[in-house]
C-alpha atoms as a PDB file:
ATOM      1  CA  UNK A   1     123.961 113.418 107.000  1.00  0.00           C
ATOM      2  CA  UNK A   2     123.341 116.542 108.971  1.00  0.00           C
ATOM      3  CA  UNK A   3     121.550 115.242 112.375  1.00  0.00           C
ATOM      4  CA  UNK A   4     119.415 112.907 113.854  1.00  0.00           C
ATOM      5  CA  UNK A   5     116.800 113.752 116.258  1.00  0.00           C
ATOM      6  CA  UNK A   6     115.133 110.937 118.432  1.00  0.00           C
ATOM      7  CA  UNK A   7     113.272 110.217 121.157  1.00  0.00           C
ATOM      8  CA  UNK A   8     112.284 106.593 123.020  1.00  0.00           C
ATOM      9  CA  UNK A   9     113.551 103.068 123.160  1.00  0.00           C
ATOM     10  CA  UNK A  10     112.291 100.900 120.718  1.00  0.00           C
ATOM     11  CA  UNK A  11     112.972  97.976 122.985  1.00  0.00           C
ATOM     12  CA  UNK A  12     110.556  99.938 125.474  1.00  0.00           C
ATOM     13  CA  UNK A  13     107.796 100.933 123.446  1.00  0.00           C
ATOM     14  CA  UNK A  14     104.632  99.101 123.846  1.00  0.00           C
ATOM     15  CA  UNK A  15     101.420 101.040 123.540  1.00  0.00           C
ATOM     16  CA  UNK A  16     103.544 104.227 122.138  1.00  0.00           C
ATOM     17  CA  UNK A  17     103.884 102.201 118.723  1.00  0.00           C
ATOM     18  CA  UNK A  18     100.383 102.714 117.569  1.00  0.00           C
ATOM     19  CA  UNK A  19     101.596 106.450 117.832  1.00  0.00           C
ATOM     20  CA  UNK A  20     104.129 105.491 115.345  1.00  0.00           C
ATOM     21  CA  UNK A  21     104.020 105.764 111.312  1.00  0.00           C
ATOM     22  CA  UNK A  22     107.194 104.535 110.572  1.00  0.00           C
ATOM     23  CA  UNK A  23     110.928 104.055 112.082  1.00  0.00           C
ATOM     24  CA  UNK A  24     112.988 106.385 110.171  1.00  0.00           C
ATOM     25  CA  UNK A  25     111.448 109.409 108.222  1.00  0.00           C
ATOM     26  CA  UNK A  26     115.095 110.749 105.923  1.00  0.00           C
ATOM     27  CA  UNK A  27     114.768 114.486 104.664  1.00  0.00           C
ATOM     28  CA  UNK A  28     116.499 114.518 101.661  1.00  0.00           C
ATOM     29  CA  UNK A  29     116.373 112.109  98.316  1.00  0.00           C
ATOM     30  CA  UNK A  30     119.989 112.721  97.433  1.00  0.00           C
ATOM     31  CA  UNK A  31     123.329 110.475  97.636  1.00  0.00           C
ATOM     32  CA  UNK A  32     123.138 110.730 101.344  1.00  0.00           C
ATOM     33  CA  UNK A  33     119.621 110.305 101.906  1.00  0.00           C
ATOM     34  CA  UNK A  34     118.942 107.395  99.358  1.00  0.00           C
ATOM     35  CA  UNK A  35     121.900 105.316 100.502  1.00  0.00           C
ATOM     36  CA  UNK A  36     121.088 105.178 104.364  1.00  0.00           C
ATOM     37  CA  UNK A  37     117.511 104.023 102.759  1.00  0.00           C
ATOM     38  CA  UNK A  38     119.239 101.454 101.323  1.00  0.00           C
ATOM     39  CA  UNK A  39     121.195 100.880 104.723  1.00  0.00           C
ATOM     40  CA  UNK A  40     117.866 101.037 106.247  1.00  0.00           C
ATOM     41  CA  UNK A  41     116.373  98.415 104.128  1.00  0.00           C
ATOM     42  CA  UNK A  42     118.480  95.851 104.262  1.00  0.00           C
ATOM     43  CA  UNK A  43     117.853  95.638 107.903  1.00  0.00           C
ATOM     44  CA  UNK A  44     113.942  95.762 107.563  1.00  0.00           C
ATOM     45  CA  UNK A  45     113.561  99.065 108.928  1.00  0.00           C
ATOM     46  CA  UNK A  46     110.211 100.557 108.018  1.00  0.00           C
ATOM     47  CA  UNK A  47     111.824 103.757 106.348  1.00  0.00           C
ATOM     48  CA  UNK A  48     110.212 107.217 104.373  1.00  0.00           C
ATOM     49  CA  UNK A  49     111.998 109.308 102.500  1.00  0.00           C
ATOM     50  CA  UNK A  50     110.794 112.396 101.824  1.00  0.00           C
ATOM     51  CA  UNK A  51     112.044 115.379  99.205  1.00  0.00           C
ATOM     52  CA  UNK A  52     110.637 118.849  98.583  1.00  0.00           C
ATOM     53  CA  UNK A  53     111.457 118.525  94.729  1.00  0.00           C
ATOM     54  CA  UNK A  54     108.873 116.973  92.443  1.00  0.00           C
ATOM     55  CA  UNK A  55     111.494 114.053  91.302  1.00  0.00           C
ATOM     56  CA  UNK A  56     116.106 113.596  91.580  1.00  0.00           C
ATOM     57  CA  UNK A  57     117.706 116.267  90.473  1.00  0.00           C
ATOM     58  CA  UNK A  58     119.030 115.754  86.891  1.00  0.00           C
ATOM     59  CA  UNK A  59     121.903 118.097  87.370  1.00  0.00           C
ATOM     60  CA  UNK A  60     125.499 117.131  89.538  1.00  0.00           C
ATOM     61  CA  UNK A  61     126.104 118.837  92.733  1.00  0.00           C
ATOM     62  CA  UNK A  62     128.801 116.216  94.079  1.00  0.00           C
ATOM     63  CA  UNK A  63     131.450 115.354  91.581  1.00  0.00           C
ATOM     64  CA  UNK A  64     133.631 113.090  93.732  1.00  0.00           C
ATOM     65  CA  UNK A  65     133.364 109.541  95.769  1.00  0.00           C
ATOM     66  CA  UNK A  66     135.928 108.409  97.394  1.00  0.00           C
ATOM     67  CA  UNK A  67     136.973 104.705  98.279  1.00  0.00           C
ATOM     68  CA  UNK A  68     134.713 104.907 101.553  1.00  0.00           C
ATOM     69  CA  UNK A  69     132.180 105.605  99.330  1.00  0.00           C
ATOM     70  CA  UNK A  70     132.002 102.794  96.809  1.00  0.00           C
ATOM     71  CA  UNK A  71     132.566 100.306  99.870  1.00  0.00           C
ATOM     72  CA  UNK A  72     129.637 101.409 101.091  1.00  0.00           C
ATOM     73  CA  UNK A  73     127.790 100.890  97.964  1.00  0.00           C
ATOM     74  CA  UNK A  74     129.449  97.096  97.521  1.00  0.00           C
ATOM     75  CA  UNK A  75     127.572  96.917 101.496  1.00  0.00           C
ATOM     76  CA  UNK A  76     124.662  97.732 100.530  1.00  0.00           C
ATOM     77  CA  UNK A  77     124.588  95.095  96.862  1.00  0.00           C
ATOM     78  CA  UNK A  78     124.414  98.618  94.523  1.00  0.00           C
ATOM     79  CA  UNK A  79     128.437  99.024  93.489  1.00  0.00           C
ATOM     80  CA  UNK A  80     128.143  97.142  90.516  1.00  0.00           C
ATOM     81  CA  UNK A  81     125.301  99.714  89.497  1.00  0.00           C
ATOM     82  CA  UNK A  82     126.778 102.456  90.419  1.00  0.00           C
ATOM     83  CA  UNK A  83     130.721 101.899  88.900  1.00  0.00           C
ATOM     84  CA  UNK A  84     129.343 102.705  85.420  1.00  0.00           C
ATOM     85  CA  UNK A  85     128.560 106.009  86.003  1.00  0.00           C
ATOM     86  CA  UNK A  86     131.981 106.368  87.902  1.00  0.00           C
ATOM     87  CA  UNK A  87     135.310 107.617  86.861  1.00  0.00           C
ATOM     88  CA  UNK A  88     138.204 105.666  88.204  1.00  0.00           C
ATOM     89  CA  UNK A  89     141.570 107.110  89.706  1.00  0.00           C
ATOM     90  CA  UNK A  90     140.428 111.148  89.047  1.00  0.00           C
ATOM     91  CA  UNK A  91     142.842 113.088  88.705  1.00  0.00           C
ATOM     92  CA  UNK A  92     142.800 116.645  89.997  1.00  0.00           C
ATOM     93  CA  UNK A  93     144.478 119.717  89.055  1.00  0.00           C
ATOM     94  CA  UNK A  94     144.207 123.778  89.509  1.00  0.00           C
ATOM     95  CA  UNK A  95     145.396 126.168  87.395  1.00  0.00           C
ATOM     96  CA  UNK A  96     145.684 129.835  87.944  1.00  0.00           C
ATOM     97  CA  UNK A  97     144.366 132.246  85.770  1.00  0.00           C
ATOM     98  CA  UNK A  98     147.770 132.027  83.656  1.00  0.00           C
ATOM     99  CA  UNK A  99     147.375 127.981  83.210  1.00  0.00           C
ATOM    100  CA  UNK A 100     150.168 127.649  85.587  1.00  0.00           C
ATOM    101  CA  UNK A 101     149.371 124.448  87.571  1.00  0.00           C
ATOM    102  CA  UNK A 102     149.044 124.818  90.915  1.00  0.00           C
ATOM    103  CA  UNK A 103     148.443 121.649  92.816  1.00  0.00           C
ATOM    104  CA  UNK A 104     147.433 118.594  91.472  1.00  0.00           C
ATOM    105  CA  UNK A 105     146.142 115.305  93.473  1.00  0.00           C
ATOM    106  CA  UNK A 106     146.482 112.118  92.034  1.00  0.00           C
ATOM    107  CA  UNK A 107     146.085 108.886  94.210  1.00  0.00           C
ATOM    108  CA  UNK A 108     148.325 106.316  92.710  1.00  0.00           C
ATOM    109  CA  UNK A 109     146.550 102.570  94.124  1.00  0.00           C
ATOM    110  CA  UNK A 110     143.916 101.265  95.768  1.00  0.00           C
ATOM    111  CA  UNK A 111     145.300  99.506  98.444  1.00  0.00           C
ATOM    112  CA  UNK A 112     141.763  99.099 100.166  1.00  0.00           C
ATOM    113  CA  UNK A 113     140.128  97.862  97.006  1.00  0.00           C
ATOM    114  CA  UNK A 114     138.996 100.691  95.373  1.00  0.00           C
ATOM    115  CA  UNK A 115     140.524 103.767  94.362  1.00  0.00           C
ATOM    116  CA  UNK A 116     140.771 106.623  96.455  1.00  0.00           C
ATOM    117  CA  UNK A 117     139.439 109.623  94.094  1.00  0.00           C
ATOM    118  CA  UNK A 118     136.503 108.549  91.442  1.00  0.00           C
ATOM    119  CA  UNK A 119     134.599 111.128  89.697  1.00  0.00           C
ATOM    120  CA  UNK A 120     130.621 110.061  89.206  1.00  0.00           C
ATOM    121  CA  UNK A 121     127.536 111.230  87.200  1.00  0.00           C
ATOM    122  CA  UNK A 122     125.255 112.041  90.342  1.00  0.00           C
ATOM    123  CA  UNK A 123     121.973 112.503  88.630  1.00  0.00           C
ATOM    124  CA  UNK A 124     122.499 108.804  87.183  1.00  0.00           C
ATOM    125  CA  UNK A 125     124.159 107.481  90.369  1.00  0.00           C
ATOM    126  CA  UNK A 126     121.075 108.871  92.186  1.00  0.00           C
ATOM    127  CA  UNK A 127     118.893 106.978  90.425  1.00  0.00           C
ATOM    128  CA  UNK A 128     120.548 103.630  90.757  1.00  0.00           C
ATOM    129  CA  UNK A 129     120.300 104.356  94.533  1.00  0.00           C
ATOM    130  CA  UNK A 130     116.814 105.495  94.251  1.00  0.00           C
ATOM    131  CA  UNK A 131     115.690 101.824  91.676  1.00  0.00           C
ATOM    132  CA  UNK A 132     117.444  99.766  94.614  1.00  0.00           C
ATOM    133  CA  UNK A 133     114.879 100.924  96.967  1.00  0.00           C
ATOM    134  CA  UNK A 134     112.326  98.819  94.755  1.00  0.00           C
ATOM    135  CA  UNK A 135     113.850  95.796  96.695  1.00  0.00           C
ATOM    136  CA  UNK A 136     112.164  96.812  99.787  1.00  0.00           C
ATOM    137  CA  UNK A 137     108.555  96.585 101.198  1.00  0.00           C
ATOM    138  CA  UNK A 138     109.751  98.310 104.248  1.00  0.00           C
ATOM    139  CA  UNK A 139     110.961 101.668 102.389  1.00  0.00           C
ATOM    140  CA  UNK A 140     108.769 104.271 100.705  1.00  0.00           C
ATOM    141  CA  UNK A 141     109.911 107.754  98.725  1.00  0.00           C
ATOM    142  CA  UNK A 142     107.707 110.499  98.458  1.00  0.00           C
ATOM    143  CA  UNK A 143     108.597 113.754  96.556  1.00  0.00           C
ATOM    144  CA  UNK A 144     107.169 117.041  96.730  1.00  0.00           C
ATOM    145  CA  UNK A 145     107.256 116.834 100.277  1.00  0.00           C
ATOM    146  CA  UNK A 146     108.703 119.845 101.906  1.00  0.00           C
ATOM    147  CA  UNK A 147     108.999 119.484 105.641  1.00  0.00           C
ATOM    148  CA  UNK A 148     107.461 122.721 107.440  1.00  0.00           C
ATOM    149  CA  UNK A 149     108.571 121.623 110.958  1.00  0.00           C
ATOM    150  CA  UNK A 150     110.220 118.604 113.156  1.00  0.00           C
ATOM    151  CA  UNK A 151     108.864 118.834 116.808  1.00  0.00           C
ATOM    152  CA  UNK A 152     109.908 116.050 119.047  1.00  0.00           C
ATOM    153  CA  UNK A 153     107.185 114.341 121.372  1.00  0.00           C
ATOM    154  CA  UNK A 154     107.171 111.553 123.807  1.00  0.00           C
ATOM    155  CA  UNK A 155     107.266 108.641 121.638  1.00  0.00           C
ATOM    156  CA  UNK A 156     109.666 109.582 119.003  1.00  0.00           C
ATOM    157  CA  UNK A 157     109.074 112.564 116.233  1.00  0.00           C
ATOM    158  CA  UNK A 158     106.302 114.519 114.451  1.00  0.00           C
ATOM    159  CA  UNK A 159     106.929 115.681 110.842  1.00  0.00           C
ATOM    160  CA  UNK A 160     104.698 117.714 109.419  1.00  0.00           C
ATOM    161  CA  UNK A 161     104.546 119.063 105.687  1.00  0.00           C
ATOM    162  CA  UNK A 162     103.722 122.241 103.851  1.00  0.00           C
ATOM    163  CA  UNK A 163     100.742 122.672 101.246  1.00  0.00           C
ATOM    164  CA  UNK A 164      98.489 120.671 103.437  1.00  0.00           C
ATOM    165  CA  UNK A 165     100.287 116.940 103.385  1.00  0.00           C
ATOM    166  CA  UNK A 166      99.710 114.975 105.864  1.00  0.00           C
ATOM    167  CA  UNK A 167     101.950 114.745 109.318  1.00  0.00           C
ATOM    168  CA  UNK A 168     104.084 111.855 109.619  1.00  0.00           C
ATOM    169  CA  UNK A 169     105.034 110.312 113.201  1.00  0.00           C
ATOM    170  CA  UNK A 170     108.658 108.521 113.052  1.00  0.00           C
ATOM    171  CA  UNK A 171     110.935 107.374 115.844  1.00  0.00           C
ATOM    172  CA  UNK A 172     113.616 109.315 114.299  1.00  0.00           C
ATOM    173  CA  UNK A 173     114.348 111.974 111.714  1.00  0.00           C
ATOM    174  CA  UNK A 174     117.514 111.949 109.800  1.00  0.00           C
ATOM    175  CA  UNK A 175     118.530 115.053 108.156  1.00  0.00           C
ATOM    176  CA  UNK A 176     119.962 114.264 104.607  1.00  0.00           C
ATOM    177  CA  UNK A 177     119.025 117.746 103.031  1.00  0.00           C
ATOM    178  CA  UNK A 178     122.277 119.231 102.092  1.00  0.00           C
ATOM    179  CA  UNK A 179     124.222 122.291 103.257  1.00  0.00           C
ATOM    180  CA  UNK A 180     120.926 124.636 103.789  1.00  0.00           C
ATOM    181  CA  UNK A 181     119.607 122.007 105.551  1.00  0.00           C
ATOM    182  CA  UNK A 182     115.925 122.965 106.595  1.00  0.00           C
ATOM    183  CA  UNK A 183     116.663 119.767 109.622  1.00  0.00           C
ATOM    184  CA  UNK A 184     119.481 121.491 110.757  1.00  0.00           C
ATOM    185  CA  UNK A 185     117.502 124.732 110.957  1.00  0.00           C
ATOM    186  CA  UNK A 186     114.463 123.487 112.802  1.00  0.00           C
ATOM    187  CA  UNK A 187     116.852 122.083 115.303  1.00  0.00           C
ATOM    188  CA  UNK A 188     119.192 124.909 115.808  1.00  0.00           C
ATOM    189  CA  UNK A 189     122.374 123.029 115.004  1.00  0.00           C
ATOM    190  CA  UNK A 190     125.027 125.285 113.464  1.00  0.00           C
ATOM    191  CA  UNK A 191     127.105 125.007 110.287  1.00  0.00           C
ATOM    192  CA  UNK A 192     130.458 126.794 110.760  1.00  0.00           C
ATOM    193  CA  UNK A 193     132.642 127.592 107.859  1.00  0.00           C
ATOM    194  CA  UNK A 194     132.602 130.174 105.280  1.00  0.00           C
ATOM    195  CA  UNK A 195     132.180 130.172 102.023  1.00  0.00           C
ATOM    196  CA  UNK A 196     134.358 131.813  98.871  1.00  0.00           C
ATOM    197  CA  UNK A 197     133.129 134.505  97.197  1.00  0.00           C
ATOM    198  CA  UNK A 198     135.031 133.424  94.321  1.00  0.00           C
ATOM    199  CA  UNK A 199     133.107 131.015  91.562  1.00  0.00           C
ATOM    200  CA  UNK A 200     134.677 128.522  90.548  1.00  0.00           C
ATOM    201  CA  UNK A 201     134.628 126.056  86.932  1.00  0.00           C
ATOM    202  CA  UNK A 202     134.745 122.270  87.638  1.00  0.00           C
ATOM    203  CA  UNK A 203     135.539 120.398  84.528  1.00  0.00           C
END
């Protein structure tokens, strides 16, 4: 999650909720995103996620979880779901460009319950995340939403879309929409770090 922009007191509001859509409106229909809907839903929170991509990606962008992780999913009733597509106690190596290993991390246990490195399938872990929203009433996904700005108001937050979709009021906004985040942006939060200009092959 990249940040959270808010404002008023839902234990305040009284008149400012017909100004209100929904609770929580989460940019971004990935890992991230689709589990704190999950989160969300559990507790009744009226929730919208919204994605500028037509449907999930069917590609992997993460290739790790660690124990956190699949704790997380047992919280929110999805692990059993989501182990299938998971690869247990990953081990990882690098190699130099002469095959000469370099480093290679391999958690022995699990001493919290699960183990500490698992490689996953995100396209199909997505979608378990994204079926276990079906459960809730209170939680709605729409894609090919592409949020054109975020402007904070009295009672909470105004999101409004590109191509003409219609603005959506929210007590919060969660930004869930990865490392060019367009949240992040609108809100002029930074992202320090640099990035290699090397490419690398994950196997």
């Amino acid at each position: 999650m990249t940040v959270a922009a808010a404002k008023g007191d839902r234990d305040t509001e009284t008149d400012a909720d017909a100004d209100v859509d929904v609770d929580v409106v989460i940019v971004g229909a990935g890992p991230s995103g689709l589990t704190l809907a999950n989160i969300l839903g559990l507790q009744g929170v009226h929730t919208l996620v919204v994605d500028e991509r037509d449907t999930l990606i069917d590609y992997p962008r993460g290739v790790g979880l660690d124990d956190e992780s699949l704790r997380t999913f047992q919280s929110i009733g999805l692990v059993d779901r989501v182990l299938p597509h998971t690869v247990p106690n990953q081990i990882l190596r690098f190699f130099d460009g002469n095959r000469r290993l370099l480093a290679e991390m391999a958690p022995p246990d699990a001493r919290f319950g699960w183990p500490k490195r698992n490689g996953f399938v995100q396209p199909m872990v997505d979608a378990e995340l994204h079926s276990g929203l079906d459960r809730f009433d209170c939680v709605e996904v729409r894609f090919g939403h592409r949020m054109h700005t975020c402007v904070e108001t009295t009672n909470g937050v105004t999101v409004e879309f590109a191509d003409g979709q219609p603005a959506v009021r929210a007590r919060y906004v969660v930004g869930c929409d990865g490392g060019r985040s367009a949240t992040r942006r609108l809100m002029g939060v930074s992202f320090d770090g640099t990035t290699s200009s090397t490419r690398w092959l994950v196997v």
